[in-house]
PDB file of N, CA and C in Angstrom:
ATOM      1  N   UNK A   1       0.843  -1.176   0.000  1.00  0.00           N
ATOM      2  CA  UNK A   1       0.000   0.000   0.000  1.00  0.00           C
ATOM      3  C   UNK A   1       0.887   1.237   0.000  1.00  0.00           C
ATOM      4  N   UNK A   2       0.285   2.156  -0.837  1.00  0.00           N
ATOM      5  CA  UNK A   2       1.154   3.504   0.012  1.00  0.00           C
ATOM      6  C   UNK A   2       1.009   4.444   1.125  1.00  0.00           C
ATOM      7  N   UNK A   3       2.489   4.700   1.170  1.00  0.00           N
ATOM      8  CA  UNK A   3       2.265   5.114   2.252  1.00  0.00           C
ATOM      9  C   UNK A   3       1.577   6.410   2.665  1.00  0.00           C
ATOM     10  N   UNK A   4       1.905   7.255   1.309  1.00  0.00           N
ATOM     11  CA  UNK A   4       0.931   8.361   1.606  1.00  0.00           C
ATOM     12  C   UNK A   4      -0.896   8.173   1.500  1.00  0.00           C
ATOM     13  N   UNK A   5      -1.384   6.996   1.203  1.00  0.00           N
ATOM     14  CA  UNK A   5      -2.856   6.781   1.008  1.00  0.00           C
ATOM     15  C   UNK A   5      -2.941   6.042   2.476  1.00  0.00           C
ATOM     16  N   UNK A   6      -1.841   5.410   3.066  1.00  0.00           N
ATOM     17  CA  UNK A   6      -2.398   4.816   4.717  1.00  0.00           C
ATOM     18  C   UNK A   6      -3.003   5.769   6.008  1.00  0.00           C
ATOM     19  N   UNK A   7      -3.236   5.522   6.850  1.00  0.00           N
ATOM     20  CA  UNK A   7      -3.513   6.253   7.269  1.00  0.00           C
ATOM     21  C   UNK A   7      -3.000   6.064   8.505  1.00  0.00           C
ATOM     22  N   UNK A   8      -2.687   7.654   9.510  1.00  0.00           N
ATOM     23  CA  UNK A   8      -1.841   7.651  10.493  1.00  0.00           C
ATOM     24  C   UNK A   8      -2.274   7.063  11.138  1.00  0.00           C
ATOM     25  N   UNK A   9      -1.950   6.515  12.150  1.00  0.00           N
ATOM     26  CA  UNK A   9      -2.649   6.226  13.798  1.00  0.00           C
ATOM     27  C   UNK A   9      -1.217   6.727  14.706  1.00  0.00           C
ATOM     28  N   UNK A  10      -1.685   7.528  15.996  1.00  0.00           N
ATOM     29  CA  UNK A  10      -1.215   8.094  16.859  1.00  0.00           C
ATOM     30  C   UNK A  10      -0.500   6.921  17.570  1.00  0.00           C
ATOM     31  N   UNK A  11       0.960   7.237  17.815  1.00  0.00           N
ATOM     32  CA  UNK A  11       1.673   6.560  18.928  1.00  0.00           C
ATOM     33  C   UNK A  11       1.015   6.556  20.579  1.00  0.00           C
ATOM     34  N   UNK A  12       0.862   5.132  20.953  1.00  0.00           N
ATOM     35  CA  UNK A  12       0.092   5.443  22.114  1.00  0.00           C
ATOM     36  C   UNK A  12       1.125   5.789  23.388  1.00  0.00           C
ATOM     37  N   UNK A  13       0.667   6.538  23.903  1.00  0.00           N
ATOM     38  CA  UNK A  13       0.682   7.550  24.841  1.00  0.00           C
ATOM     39  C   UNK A  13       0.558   7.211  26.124  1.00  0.00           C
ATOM     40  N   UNK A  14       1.859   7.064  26.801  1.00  0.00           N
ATOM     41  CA  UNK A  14       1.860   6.734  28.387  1.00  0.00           C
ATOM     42  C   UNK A  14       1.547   7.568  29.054  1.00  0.00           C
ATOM     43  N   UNK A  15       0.911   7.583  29.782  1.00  0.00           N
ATOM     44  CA  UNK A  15      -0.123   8.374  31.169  1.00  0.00           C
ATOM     45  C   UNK A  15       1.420   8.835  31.816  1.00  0.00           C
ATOM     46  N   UNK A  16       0.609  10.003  32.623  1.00  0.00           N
ATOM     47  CA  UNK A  16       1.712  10.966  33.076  1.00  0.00           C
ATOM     48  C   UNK A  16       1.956   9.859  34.796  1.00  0.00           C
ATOM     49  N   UNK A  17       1.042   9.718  34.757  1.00  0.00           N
ATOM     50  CA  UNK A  17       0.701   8.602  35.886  1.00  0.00           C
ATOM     51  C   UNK A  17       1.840   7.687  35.742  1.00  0.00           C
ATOM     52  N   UNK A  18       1.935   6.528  34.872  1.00  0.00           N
ATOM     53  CA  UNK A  18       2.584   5.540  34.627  1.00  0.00           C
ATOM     54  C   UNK A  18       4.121   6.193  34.622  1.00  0.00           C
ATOM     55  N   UNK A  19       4.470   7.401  34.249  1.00  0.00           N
ATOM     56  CA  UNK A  19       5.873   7.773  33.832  1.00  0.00           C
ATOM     57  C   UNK A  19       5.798   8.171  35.178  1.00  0.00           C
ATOM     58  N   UNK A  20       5.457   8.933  36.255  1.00  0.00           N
ATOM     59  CA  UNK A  20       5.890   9.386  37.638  1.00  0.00           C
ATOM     60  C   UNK A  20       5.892   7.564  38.383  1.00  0.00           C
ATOM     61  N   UNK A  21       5.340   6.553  37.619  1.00  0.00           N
ATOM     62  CA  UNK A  21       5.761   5.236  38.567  1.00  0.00           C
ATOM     63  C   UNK A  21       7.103   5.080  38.033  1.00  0.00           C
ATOM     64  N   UNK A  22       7.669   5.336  37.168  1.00  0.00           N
ATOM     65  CA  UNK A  22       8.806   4.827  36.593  1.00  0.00           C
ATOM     66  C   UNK A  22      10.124   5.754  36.939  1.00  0.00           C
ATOM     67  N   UNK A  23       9.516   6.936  36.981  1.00  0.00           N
ATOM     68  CA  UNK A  23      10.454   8.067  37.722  1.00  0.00           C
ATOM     69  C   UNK A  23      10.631   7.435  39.015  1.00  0.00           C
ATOM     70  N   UNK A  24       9.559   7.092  39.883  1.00  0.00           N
ATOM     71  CA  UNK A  24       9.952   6.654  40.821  1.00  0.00           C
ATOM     72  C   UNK A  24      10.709   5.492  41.422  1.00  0.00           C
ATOM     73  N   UNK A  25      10.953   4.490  40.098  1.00  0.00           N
ATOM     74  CA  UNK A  25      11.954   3.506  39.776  1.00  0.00           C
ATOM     75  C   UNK A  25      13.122   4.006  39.172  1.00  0.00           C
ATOM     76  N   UNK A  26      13.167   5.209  39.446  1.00  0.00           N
ATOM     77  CA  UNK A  26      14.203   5.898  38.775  1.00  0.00           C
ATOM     78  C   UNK A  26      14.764   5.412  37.102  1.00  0.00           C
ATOM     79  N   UNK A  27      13.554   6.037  36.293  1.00  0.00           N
ATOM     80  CA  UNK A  27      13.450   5.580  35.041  1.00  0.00           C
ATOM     81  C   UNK A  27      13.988   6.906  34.701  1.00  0.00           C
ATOM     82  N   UNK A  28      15.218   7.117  34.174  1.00  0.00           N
ATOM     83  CA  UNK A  28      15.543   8.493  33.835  1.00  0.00           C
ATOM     84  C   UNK A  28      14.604   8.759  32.039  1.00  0.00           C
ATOM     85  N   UNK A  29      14.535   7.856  31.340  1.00  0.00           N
ATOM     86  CA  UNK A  29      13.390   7.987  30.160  1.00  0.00           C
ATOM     87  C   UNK A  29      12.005   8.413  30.444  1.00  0.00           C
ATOM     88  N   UNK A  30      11.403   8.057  31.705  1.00  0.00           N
ATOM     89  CA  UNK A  30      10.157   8.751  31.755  1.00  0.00           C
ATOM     90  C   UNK A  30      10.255  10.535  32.602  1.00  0.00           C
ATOM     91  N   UNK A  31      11.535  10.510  33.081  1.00  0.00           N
ATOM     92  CA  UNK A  31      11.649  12.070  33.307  1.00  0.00           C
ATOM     93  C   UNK A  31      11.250  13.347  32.087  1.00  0.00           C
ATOM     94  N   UNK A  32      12.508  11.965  30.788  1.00  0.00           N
ATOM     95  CA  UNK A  32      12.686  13.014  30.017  1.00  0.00           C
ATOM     96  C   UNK A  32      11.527  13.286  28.697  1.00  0.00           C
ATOM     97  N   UNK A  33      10.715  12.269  28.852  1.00  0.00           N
ATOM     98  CA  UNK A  33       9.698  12.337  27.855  1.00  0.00           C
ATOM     99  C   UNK A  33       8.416  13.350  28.922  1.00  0.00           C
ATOM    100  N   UNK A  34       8.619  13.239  30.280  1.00  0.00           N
ATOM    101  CA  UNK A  34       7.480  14.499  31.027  1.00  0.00           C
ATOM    102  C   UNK A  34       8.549  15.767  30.552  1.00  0.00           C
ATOM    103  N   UNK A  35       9.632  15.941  30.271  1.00  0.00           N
ATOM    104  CA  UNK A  35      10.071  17.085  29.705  1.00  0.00           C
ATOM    105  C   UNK A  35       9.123  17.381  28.602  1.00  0.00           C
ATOM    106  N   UNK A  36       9.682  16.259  27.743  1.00  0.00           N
ATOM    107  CA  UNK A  36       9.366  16.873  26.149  1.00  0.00           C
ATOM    108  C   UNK A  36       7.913  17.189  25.969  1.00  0.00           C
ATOM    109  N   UNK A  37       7.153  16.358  26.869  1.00  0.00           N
ATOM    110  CA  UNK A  37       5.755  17.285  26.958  1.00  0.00           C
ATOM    111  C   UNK A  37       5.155  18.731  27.497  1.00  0.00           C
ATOM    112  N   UNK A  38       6.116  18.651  28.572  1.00  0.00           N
ATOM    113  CA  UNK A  38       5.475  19.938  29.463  1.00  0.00           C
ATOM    114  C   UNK A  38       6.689  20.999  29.631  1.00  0.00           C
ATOM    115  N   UNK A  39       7.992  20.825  29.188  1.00  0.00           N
ATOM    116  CA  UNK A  39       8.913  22.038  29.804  1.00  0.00           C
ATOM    117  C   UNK A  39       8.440  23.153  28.824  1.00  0.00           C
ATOM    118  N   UNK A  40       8.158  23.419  28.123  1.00  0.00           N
ATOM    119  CA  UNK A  40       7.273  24.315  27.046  1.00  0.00           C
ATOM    120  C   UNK A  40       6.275  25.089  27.947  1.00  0.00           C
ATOM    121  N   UNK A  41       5.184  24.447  28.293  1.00  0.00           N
ATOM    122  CA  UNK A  41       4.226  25.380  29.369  1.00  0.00           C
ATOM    123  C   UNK A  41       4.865  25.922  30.512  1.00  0.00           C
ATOM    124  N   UNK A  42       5.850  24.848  31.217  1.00  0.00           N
ATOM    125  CA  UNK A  42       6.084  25.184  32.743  1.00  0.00           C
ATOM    126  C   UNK A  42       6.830  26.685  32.324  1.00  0.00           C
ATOM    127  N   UNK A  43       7.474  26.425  31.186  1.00  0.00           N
ATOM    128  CA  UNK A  43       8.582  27.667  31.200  1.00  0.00           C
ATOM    129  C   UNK A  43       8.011  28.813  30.887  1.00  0.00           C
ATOM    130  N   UNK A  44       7.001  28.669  29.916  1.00  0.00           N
ATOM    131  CA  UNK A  44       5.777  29.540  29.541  1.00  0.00           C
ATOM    132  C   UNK A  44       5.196  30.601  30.902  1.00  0.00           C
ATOM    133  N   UNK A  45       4.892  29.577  32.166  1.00  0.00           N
ATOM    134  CA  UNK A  45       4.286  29.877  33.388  1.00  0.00           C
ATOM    135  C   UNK A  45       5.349  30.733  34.072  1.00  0.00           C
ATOM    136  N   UNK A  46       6.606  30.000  34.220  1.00  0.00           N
ATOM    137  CA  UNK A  46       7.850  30.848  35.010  1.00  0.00           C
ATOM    138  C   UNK A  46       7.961  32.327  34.132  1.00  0.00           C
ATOM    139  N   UNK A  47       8.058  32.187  32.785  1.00  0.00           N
ATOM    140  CA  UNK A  47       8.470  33.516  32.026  1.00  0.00           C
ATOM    141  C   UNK A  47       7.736  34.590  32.301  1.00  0.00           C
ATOM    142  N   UNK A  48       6.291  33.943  32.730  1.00  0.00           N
ATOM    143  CA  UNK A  48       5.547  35.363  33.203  1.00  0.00           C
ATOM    144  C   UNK A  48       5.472  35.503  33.906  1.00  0.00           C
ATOM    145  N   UNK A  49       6.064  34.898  35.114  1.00  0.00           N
ATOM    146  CA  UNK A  49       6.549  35.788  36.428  1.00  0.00           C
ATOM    147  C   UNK A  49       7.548  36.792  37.026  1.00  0.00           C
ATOM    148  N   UNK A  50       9.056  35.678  35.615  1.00  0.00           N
ATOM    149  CA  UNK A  50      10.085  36.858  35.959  1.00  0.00           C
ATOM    150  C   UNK A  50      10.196  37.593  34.535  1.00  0.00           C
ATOM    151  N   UNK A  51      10.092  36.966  33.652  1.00  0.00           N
ATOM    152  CA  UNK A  51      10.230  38.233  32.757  1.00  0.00           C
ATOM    153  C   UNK A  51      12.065  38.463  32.608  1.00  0.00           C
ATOM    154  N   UNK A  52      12.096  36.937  32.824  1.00  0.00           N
ATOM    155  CA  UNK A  52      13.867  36.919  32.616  1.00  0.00           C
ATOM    156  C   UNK A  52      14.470  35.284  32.045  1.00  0.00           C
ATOM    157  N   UNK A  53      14.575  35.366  30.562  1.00  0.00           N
ATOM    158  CA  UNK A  53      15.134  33.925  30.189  1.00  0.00           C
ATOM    159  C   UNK A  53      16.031  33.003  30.937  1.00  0.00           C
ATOM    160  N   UNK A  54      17.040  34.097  31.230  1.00  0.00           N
ATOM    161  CA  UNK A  54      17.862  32.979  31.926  1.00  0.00           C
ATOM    162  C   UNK A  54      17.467  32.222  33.128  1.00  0.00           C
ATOM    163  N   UNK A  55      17.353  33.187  34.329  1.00  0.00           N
ATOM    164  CA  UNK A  55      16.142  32.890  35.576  1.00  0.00           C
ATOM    165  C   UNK A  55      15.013  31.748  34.912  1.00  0.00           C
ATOM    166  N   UNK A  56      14.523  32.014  34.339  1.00  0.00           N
ATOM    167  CA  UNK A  56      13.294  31.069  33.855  1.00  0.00           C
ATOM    168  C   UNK A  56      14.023  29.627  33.540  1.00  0.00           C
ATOM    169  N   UNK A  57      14.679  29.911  32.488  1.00  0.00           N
ATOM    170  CA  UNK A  57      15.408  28.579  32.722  1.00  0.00           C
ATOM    171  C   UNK A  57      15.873  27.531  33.561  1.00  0.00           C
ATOM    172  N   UNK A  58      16.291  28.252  34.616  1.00  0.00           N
ATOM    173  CA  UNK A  58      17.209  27.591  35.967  1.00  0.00           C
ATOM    174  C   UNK A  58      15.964  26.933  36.739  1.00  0.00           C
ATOM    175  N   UNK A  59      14.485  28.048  36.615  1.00  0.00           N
ATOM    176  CA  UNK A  59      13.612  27.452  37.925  1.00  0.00           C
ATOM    177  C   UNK A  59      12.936  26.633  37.408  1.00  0.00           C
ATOM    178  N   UNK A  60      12.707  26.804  35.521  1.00  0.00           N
ATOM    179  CA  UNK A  60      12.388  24.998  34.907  1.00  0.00           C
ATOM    180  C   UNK A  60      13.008  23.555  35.717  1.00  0.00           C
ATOM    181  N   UNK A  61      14.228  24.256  35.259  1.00  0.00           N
ATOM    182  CA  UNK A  61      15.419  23.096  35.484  1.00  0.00           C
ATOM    183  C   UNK A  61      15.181  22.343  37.113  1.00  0.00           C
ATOM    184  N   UNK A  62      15.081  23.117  37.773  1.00  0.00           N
ATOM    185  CA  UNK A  62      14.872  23.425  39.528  1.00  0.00           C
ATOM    186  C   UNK A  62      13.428  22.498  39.474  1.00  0.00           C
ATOM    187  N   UNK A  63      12.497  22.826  38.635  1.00  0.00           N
ATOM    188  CA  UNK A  63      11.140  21.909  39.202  1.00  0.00           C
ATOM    189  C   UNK A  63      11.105  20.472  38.907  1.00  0.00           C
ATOM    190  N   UNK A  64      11.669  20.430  37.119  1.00  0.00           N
ATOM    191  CA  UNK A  64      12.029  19.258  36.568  1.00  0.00           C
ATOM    192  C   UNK A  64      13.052  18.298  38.171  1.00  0.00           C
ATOM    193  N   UNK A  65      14.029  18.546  38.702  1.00  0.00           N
ATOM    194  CA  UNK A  65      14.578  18.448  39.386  1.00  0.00           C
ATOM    195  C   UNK A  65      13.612  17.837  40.433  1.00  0.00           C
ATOM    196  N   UNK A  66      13.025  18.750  41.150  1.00  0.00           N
ATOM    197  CA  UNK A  66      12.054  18.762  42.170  1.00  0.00           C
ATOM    198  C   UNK A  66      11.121  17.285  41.755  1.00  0.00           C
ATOM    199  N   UNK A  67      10.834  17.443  40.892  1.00  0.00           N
ATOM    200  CA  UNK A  67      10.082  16.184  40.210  1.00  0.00           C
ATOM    201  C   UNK A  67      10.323  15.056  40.086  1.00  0.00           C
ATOM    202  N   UNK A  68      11.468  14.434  40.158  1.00  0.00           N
ATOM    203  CA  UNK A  68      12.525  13.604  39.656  1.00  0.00           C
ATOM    204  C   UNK A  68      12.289  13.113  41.420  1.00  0.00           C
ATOM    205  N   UNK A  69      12.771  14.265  42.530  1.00  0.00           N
ATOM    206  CA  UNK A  69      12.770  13.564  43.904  1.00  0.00           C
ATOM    207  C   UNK A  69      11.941  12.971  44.547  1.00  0.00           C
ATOM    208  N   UNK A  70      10.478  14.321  43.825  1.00  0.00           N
ATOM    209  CA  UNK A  70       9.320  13.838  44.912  1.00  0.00           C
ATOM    210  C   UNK A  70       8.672  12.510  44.206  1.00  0.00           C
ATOM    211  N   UNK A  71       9.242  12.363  42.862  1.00  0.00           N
ATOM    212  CA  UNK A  71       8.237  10.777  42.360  1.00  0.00           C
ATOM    213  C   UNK A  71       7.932  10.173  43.718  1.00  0.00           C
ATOM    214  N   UNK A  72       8.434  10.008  44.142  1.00  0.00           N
ATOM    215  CA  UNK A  72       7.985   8.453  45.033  1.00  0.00           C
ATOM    216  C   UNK A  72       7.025   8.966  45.830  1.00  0.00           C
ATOM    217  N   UNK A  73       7.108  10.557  45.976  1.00  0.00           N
ATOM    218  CA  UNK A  73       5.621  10.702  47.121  1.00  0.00           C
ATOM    219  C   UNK A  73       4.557  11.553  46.611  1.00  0.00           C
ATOM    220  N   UNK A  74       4.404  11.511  44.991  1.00  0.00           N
ATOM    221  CA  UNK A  74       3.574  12.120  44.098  1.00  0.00           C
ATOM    222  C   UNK A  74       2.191  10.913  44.117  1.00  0.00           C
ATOM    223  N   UNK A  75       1.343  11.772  44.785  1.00  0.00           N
ATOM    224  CA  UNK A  75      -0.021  10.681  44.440  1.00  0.00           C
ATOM    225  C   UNK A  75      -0.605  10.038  42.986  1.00  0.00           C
ATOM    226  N   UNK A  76      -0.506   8.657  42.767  1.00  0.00           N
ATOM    227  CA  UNK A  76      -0.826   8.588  41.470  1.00  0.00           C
ATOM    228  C   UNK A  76      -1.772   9.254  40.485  1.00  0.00           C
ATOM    229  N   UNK A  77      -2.567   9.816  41.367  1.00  0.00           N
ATOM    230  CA  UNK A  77      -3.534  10.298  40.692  1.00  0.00           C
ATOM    231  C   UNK A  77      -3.571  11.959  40.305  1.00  0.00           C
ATOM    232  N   UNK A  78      -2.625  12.391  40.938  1.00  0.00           N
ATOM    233  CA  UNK A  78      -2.380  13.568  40.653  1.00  0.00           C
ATOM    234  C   UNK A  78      -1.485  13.732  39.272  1.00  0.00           C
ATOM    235  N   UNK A  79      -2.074  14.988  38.377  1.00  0.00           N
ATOM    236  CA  UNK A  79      -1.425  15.059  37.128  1.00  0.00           C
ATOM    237  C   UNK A  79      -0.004  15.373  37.177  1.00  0.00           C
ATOM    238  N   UNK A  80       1.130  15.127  36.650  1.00  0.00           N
ATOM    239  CA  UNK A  80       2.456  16.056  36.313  1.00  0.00           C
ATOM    240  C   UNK A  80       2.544  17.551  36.637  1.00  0.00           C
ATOM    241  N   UNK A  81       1.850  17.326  35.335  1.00  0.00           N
ATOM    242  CA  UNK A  81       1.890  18.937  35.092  1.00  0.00           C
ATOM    243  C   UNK A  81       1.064  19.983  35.661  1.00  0.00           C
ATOM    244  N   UNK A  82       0.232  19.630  36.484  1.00  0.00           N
ATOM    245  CA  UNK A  82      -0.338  20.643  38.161  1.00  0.00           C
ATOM    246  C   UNK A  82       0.797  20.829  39.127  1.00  0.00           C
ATOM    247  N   UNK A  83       1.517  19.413  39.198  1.00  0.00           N
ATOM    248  CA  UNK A  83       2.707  19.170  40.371  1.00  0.00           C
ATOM    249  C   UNK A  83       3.462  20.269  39.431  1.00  0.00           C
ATOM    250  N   UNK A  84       3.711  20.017  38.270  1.00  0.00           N
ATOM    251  CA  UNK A  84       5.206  21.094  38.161  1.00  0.00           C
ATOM    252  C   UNK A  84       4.520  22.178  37.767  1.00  0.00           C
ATOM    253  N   UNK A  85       3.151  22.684  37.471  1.00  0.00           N
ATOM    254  CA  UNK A  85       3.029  24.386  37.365  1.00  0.00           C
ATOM    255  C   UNK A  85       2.956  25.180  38.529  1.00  0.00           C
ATOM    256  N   UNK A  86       2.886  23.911  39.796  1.00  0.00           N
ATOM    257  CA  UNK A  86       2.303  24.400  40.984  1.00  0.00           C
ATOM    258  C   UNK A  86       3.838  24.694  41.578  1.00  0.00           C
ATOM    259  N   UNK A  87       4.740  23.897  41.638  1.00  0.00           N
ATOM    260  CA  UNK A  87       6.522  23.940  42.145  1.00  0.00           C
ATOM    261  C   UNK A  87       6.793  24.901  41.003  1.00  0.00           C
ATOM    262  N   UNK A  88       6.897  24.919  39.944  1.00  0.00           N
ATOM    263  CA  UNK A  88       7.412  26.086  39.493  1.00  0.00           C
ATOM    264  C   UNK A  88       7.065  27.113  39.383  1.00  0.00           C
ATOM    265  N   UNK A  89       5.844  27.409  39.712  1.00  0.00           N
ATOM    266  CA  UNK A  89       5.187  28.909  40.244  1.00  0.00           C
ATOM    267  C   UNK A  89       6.031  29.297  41.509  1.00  0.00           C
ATOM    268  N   UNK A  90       6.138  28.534  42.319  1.00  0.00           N
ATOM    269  CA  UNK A  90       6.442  28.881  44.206  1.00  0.00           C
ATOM    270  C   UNK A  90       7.780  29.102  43.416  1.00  0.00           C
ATOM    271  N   UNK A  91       8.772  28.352  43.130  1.00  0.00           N
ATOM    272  CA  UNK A  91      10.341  28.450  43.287  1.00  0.00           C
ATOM    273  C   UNK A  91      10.604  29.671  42.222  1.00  0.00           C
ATOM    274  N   UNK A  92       9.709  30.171  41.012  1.00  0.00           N
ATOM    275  CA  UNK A  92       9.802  31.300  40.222  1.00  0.00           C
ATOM    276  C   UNK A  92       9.353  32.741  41.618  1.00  0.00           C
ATOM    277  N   UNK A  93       8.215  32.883  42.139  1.00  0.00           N
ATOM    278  CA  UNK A  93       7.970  34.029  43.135  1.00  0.00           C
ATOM    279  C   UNK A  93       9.501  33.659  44.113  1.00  0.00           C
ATOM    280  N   UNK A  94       9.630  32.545  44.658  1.00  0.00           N
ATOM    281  CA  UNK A  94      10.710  32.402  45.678  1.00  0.00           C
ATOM    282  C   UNK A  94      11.674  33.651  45.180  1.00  0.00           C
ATOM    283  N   UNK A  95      11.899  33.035  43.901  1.00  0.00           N
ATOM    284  CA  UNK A  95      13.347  33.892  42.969  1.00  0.00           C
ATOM    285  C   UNK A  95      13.296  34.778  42.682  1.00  0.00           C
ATOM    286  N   UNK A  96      11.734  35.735  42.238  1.00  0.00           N
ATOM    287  CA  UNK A  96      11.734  36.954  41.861  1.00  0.00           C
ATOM    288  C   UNK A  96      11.708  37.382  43.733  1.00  0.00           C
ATOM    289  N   UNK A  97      11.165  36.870  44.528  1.00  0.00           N
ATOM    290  CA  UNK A  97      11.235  37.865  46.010  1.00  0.00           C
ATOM    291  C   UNK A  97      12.768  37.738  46.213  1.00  0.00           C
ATOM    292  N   UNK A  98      13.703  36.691  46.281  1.00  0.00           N
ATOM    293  CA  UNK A  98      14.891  36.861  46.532  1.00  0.00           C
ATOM    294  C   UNK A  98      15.496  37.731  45.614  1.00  0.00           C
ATOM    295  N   UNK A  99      15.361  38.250  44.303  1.00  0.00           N
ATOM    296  CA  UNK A  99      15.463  39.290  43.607  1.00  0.00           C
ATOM    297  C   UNK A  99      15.662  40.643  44.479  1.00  0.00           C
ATOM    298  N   UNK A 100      14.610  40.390  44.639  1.00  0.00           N
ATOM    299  CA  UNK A 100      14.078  41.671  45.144  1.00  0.00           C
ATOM    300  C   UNK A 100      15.042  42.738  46.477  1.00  0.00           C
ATOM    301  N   UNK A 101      15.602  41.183  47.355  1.00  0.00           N
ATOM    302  CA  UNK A 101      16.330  41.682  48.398  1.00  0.00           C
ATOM    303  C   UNK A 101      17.684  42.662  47.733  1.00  0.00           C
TER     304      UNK A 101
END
């Protein structure tokens, strides 16, 4: 058949759920695929707090981080990406108030 007349079907898609069990087996592959989904928004969220690339960067890096530790005491049922808009909101204000001093 060809291939341009087949038709796609979507790669199926591991639950953010299933990748924070594997983080918590210290699966460094399911860290980095909750990257490739969400460091885009989280950084999105930090940028409009400080209004500074580099800073924004570091407190991505900092939640991704954060994420990686708390797997093991992340409730399954809680999404990823609430856990990291919610840690990278606090550690972005943390940084703009320590700014501030």
């Amino acid at each position: 058949m060809d291939p341009i007349l087949e038709p796609s079907f979507p790669r199926s898609v591991v639950p953010d759920s299933a990748l924070v069990r594997r983080m918590a087996d210290r699966d460094a592959t399911a860290l980095i695929e909750l990257q490739r989904r969400y460091r885009g928004s989280v950084y999105a969220r930090v940028y409009s707090i400080l209004w500074d690339t580099e800073r924004a960067e570091l407190v991505v890096t900092r939640a991704f981080e954060q994420l990686w530790h708390a797997a093991v005491r992340i409730n399954g049922g809680q999404r990823a990406l609430s856990w990291l808009q919610r840690t990278a909101a606090e550690l972005a204000h943390a940084e703009r108030t320590n700014r501030r001093r």
